[in-house]
Protein backbone atom coordinates (compact mmCIF):
# COMPACT_ATOMS: atom_id res chain seq x y z
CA UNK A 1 -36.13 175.76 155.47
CA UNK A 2 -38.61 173.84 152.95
CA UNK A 3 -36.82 172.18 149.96
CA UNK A 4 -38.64 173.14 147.09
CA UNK A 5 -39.81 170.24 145.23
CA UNK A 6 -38.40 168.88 141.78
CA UNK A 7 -39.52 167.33 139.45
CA UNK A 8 -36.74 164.72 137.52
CA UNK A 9 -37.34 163.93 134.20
CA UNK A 10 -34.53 160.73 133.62
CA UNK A 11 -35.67 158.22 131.35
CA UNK A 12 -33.43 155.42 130.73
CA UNK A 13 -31.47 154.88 127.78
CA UNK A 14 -33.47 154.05 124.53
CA UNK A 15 -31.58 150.54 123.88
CA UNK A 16 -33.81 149.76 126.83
CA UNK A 17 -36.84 150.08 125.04
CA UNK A 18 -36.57 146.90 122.48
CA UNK A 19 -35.75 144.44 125.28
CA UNK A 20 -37.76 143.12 128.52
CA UNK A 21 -36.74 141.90 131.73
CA UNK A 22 -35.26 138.19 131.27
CA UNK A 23 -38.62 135.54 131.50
CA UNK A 24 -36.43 133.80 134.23
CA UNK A 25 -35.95 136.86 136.23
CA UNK A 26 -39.73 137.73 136.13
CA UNK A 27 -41.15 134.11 136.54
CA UNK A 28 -38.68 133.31 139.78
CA UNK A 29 -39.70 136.25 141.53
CA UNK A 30 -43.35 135.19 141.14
CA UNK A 31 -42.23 131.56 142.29
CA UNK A 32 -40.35 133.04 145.60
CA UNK A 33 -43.49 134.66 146.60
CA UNK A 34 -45.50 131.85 146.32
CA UNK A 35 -43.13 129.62 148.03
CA UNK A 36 -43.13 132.59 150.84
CA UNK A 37 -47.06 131.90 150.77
CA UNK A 38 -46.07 128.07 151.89
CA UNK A 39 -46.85 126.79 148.87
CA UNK A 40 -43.93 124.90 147.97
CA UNK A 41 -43.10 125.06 144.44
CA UNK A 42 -41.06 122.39 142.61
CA UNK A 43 -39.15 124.30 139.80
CA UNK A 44 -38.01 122.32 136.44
CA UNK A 45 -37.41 125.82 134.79
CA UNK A 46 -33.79 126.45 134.99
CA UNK A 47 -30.93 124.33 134.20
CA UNK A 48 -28.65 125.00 136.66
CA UNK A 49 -27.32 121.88 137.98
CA UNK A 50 -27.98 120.67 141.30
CA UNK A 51 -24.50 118.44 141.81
CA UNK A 52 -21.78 119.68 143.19
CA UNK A 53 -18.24 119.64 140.80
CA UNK A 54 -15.81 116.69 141.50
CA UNK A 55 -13.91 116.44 145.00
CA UNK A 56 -11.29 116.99 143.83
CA UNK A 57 -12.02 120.31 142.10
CA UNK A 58 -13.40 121.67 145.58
CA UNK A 59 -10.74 120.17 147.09
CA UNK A 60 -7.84 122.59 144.96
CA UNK A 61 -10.07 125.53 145.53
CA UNK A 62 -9.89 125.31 149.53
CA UNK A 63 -6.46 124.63 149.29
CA UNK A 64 -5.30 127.72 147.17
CA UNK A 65 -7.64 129.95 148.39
CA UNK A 66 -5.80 129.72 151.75
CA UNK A 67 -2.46 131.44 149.67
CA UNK A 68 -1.81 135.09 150.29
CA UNK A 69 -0.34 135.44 147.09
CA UNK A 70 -3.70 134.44 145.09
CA UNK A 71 -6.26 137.16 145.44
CA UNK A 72 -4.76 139.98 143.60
CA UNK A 73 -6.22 140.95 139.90
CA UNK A 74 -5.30 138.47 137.23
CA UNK A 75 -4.52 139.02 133.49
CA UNK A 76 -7.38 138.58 131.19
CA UNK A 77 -6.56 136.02 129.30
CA UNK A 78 -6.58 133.50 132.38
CA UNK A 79 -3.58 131.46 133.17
CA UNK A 80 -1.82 129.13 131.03
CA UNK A 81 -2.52 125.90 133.34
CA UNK A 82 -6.29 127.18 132.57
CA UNK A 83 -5.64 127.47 128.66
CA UNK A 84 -3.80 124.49 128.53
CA UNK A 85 -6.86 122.56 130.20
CA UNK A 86 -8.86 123.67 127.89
CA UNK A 87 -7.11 122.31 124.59
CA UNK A 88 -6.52 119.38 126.55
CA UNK A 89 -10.31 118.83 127.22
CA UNK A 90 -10.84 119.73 123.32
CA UNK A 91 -8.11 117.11 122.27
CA UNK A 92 -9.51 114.69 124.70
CA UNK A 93 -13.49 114.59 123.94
CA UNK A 94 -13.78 116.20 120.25
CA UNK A 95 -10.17 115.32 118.69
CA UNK A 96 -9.28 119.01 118.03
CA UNK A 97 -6.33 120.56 118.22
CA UNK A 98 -6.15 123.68 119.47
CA UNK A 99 -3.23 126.19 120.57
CA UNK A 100 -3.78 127.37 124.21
CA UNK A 101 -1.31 130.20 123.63
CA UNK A 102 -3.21 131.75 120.75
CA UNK A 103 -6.60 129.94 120.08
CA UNK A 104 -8.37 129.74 123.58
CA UNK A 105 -9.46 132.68 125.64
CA UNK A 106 -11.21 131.65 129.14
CA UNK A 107 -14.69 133.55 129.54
CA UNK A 108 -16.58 134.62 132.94
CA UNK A 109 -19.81 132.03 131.54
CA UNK A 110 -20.50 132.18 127.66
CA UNK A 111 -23.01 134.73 128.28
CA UNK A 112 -20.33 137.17 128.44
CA UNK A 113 -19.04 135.63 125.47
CA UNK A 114 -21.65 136.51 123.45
CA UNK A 115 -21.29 140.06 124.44
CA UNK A 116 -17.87 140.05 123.51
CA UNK A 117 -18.13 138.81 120.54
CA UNK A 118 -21.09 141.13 119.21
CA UNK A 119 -19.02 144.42 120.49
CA UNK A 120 -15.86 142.44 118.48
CA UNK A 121 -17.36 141.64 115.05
CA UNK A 122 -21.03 143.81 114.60
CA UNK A 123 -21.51 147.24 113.84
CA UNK A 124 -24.74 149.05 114.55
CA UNK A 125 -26.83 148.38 112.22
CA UNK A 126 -25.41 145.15 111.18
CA UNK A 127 -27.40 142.20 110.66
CA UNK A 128 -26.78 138.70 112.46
CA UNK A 129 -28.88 135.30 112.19
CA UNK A 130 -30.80 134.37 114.88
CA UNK A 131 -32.32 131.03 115.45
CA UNK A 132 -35.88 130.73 116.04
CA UNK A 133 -36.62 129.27 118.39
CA UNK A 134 -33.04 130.20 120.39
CA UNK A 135 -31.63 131.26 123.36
CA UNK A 136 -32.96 134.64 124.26
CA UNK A 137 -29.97 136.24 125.27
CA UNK A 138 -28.55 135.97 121.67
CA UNK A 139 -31.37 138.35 120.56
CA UNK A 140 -31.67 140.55 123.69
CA UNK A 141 -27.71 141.07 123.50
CA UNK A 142 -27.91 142.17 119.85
CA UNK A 143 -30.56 144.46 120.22
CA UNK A 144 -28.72 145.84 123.43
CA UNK A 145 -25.81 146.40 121.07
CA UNK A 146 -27.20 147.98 118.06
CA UNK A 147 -27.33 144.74 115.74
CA UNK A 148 -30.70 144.07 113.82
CA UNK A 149 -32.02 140.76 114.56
CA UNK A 150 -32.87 138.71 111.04
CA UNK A 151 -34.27 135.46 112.66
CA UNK A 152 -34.60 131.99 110.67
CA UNK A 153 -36.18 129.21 111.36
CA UNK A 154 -35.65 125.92 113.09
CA UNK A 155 -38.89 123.54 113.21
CA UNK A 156 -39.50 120.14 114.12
CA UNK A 157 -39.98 118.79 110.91
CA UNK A 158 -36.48 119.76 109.55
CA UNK A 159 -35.23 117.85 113.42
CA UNK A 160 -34.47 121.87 114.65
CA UNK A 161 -32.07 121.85 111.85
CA UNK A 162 -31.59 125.05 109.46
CA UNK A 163 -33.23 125.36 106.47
CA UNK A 164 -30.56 126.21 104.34
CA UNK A 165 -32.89 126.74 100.99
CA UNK A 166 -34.15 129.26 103.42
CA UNK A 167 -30.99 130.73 104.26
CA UNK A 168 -29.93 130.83 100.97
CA UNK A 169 -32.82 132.68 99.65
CA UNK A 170 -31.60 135.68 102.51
CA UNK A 171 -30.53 138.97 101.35
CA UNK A 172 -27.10 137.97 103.58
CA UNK A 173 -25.11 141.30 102.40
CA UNK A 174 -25.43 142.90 105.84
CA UNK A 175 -25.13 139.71 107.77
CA UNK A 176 -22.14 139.39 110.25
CA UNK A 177 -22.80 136.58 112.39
CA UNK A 178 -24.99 133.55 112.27
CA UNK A 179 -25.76 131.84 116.27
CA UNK A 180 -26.09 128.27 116.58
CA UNK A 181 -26.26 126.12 119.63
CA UNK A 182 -25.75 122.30 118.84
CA UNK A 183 -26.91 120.35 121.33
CA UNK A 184 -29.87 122.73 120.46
CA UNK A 185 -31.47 124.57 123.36
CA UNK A 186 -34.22 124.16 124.15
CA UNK A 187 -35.23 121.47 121.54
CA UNK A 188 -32.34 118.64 122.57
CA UNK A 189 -31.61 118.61 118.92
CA UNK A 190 -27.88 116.99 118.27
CA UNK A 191 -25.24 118.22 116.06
CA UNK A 192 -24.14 115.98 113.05
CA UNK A 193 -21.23 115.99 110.93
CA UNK A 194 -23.06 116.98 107.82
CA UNK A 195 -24.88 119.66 109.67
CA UNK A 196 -21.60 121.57 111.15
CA UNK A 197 -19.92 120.75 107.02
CA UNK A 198 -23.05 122.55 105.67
CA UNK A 199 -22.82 125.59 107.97
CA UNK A 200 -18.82 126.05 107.68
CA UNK A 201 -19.68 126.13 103.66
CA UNK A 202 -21.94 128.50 104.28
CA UNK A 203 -20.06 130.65 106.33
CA UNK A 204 -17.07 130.61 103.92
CA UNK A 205 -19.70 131.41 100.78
CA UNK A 206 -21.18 133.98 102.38
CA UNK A 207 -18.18 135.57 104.11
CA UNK A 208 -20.28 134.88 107.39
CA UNK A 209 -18.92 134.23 110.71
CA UNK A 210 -20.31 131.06 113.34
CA UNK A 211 -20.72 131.20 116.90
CA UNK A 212 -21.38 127.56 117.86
CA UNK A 213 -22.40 127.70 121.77
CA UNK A 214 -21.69 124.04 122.65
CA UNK A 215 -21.92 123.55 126.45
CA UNK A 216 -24.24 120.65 126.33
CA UNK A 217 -22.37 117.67 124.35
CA UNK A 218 -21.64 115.98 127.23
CA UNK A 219 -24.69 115.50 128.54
CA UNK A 220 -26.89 112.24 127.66
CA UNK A 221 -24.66 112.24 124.34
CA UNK A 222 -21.54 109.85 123.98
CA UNK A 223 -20.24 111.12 120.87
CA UNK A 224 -19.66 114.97 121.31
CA UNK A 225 -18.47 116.57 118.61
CA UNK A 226 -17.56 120.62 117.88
CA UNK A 227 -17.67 122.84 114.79
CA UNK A 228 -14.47 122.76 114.73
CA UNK A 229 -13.98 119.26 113.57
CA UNK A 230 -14.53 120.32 110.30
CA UNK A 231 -11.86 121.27 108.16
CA UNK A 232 -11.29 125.22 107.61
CA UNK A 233 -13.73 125.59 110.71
CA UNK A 234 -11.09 127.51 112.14
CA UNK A 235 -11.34 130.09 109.43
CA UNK A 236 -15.02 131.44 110.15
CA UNK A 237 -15.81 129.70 113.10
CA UNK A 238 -15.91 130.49 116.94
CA UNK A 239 -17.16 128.41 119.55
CA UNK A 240 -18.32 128.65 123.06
CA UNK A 241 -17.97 126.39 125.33
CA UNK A 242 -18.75 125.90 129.42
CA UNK A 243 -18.02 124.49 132.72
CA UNK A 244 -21.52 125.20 133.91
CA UNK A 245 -22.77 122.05 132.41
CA UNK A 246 -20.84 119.58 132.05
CA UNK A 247 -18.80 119.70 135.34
CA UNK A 248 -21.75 121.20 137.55
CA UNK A 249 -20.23 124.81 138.33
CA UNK A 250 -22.78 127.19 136.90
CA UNK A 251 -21.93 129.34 139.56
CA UNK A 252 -18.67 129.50 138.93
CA UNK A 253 -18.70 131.08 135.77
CA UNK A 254 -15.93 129.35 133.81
CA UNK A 255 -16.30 129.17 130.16
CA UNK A 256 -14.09 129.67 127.25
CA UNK A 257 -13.90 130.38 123.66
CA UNK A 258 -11.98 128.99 120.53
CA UNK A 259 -11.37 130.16 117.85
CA UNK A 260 -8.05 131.22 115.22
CA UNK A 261 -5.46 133.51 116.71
CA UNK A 262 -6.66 136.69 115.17
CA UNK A 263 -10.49 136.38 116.10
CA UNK A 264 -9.16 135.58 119.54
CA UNK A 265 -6.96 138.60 119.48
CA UNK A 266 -10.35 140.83 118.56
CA UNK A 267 -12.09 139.16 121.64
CA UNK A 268 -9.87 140.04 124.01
CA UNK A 269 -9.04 143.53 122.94
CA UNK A 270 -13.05 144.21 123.81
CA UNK A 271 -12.83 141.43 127.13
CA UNK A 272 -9.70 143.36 128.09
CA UNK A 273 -11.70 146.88 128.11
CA UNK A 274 -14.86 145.41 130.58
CA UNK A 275 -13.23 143.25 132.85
CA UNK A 276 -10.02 141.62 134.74
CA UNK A 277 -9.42 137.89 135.05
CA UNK A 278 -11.25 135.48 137.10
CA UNK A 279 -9.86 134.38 140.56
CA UNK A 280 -6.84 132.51 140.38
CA UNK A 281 -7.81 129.43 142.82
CA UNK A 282 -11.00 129.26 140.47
CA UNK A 283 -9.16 128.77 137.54
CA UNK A 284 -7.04 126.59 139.20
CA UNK A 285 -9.88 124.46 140.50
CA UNK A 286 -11.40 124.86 136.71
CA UNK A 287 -8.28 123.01 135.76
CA UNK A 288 -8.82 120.42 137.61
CA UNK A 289 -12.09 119.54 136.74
CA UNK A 290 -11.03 119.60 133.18
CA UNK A 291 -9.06 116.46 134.07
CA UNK A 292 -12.49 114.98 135.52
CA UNK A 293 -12.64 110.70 135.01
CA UNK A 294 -14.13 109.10 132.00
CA UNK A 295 -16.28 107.31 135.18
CA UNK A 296 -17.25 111.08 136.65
CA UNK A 297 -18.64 111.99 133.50
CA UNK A 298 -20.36 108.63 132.66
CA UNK A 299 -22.20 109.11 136.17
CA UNK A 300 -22.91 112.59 136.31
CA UNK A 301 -23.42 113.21 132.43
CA UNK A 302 -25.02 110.09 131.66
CA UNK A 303 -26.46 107.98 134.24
CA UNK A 304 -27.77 110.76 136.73
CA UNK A 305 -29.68 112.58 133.76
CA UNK A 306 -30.82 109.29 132.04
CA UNK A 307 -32.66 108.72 135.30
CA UNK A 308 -34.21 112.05 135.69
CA UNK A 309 -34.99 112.19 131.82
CA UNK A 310 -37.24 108.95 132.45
CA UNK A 311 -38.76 110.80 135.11
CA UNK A 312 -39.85 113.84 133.06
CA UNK A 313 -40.95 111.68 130.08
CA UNK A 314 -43.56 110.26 132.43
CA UNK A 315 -44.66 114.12 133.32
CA UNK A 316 -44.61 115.00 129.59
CA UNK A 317 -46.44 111.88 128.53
CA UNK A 318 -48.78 112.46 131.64
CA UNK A 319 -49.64 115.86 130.48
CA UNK A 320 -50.62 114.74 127.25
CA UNK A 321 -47.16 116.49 125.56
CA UNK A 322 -44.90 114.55 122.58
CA UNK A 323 -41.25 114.65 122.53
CA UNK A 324 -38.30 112.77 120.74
CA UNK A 325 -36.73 110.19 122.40
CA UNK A 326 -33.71 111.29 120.42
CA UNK A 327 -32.92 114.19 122.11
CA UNK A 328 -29.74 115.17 124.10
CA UNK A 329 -28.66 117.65 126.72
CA UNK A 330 -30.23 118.58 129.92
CA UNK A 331 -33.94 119.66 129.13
CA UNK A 332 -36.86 117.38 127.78
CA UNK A 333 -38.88 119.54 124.81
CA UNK A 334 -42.43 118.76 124.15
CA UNK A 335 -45.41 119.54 122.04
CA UNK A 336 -48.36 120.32 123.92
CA UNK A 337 -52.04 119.03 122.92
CA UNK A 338 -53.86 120.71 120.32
CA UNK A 339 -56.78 121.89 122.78
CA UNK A 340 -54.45 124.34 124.17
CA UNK A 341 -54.40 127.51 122.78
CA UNK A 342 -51.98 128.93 124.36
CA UNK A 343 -48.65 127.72 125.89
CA UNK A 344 -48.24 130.12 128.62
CA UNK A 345 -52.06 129.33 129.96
CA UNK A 346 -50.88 125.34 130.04
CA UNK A 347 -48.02 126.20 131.67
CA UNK A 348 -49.75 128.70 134.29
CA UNK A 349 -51.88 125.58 134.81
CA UNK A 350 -49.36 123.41 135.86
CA UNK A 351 -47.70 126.23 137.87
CA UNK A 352 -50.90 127.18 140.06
CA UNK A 353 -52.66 123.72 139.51
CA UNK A 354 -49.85 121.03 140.84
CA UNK A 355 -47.44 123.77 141.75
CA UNK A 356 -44.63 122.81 139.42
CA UNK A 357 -42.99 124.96 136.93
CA UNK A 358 -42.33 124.44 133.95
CA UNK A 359 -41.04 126.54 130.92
CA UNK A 360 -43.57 127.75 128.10
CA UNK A 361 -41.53 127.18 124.48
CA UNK A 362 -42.42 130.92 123.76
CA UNK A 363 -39.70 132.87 125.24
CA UNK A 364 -37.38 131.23 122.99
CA UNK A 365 -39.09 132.41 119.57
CA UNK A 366 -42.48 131.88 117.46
CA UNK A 367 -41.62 128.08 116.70
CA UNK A 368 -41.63 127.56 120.39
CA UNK A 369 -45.21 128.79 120.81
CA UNK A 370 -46.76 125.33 120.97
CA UNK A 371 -43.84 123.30 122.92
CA UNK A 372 -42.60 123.31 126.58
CA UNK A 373 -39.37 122.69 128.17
CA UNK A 374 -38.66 120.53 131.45
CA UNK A 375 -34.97 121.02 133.00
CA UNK A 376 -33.43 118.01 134.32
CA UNK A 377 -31.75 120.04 137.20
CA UNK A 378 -33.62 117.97 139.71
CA UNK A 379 -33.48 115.02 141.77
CA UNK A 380 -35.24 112.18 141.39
CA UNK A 381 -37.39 112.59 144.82
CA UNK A 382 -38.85 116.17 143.37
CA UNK A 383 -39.56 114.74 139.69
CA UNK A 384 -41.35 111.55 141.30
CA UNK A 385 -42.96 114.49 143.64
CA UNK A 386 -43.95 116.72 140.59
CA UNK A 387 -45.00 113.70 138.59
CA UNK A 388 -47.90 112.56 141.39
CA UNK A 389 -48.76 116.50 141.83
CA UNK A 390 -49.76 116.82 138.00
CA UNK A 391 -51.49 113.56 138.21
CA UNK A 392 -53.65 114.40 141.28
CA UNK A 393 -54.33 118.20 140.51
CA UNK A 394 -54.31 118.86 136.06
């Protein structure tokens, strides 16, 4: 007997509508099929580190794995050796003290954080300050959630600092949140005292809360500092922080979050609702790393990137692109030449011209329109190879 045919009418829901698929998520697809082609792409798009964590943090996750006793669900708010890692690693590299019992809640990556912490603080309909340019996910999350976007600005002439005459200026009555992310991404702009004083004022003034996302400091920077250096930071401020970077386990998905004991308490009601706690012998092994040598970091934080970051200032200079020699973290920002129009046709140059990809400033915000991004997520050998490719072929 013939089925009669039907015709479905789903649609998806209409949160969908205001975001896109992730630039990343597109663009890699299209580099996977031309590296199926045999074309051989060298990517300096993502930063995802290509090191592997310390020995010895491998080493505690072979051995515990092998327990019997280890793989059953854990409690959300991770495991005190975890928690107490983490305020040691805040006491250690940014002098603060924080409670691991109360002020610390371990995250699966800070991108989940930020979820968290929209559903925890923002109503639909809210409003919450979005740098420009920024990490996309801050905006796509938001809109996801309900929250309207109210961007401000960060430009190069301010060094990708706030304008807070600008901010000021605001109708801020609806405002719940305000994202930073000091070491900026994707400008390599570096937090300074003044600038973390100026945004807890504003915070308290404006009875405003700030999500810092901090997992850069380590990198190329010798004096990290957090938010929450600042006195009262505690009060209105949250901040994010991540093993992805610094200790080369983006993969892993080990992050955390710190803040006072009541916006911790929010969090985790809303964490405790999505998800379970990560896998004991990785937060074991997270521990570990936390305890990571002054000499590790110096080598894998410092040296290893200060040698690739002379590498793509000889591709940024070669393309004709400016950049601050100031800058810290694991991506190189330029400005492009004035005879480009567009960003996204220099970059599509590079891409199909020398076969190396690189990221158009764009998909983090209008200010980005005229800059591009370089990750530092690659060995020397490919950057040298990438270099000679965009001398021979753009």
């Amino acid at each position: 007997m013939q089925k009669e045919n039907q015709v479905y009418n789903i649609v998806p829901a209409d949160r969908l509508g205001g975001i896109s698929e992730y630039y990343f998520s597109r663009k890699l697809k299209e580099i996977a099929r031309m590296n199926a082609e045999g074309k051989d792409v060298i990517s300096l798009g993502i930063g995802s580190p290509d090191l592997p964590p310390s020995e010895d943090t491998i080493k505690v996750l072979c051995e515990t794995v092998q327990s019997p006793s280890v793989h059953g669900y854990q409690p959300t708010v991770g495991i005190p050796k975890l928690r107490r890692g983490f305020a040691g690693y805040y006491k250690e590299w940014y002098g603060v003290d924080l409670d691991p019992d109360t002020e610390i809640q371990p995250l699966i990556g800070s991108k989940e954080g930020i979820l968290h912490v929209t559903l925890a603080f923002v109503n639909p309909g809210d409003q919450v300050l979005v740098p420009n340019p920024g990490y996309p996910t801050y905006t796509s999350l938001s809109k996801l959630l309900g929250a309207e976007i109210v961007n401000y600005d960060l430009k190069e002439n301010n060094g990708w600092f706030p304008d807070f005459d600008q901010l000021e200026q605001m109708d801020l009555s609806r405002v719940k949140l305000i994202w930073t992310n000091y070491p900026n991404m994707p400008t390599g702009a570096n937090a300074t005292p003044e600038l973390y004083e100026k945004l807890v004022d504003f915070a308290r003034r404006h009875n405003i809360v700030v999500v810092n996302d901090n997992p850069y400091s380590l990198i190329l920077n010798r004096r990290p500092i957090s938010i929450l250096n600042v006195p009262g930071a505690k009060e209105c401020c949250i901040e994010f922080n991540s093993m992805s970077k610094s200790h080369n386990m983006p993969g892993w998905r080990i992050g955390m979050v710190a803040a006072n004991a009541q916006f911790i308490q929010w969090i985790v009601k809303v964490k405790s609702n999505i998800d379970s706690g990560m896998f004991r012998p990785m937060q074991l092994a997270a521990a570990k790393a936390l305890q990571n040598s002054k000499e590790w970091h110096e080598e894998m934080n410092i040296e290893t990137y200060a040698r690739r970051r002379q590498l793509a200032g000889e591709i940024m200079r070669t393309l004709g692109c400016s950049y601050d020699e100031n800058q810290v973290g694991m991506f190189l920002w330029g400005k492009i030449l004035d005879s480009y129009t567009d960003v996204e046709e220099f970059t599509e140059k590079v891409l199909h011209g020398a076969r190396v990809f690189i990221t158009p400033g764009f998909i983090f915000g209008s200010n980005g329109k005229r800059y591009v991004r370089i990750s530092l997520c690659c060995n020397e050998e490919n950057l040298t190879r990438a270099l000679n490719r965009i001398k021979e072929n753009v």
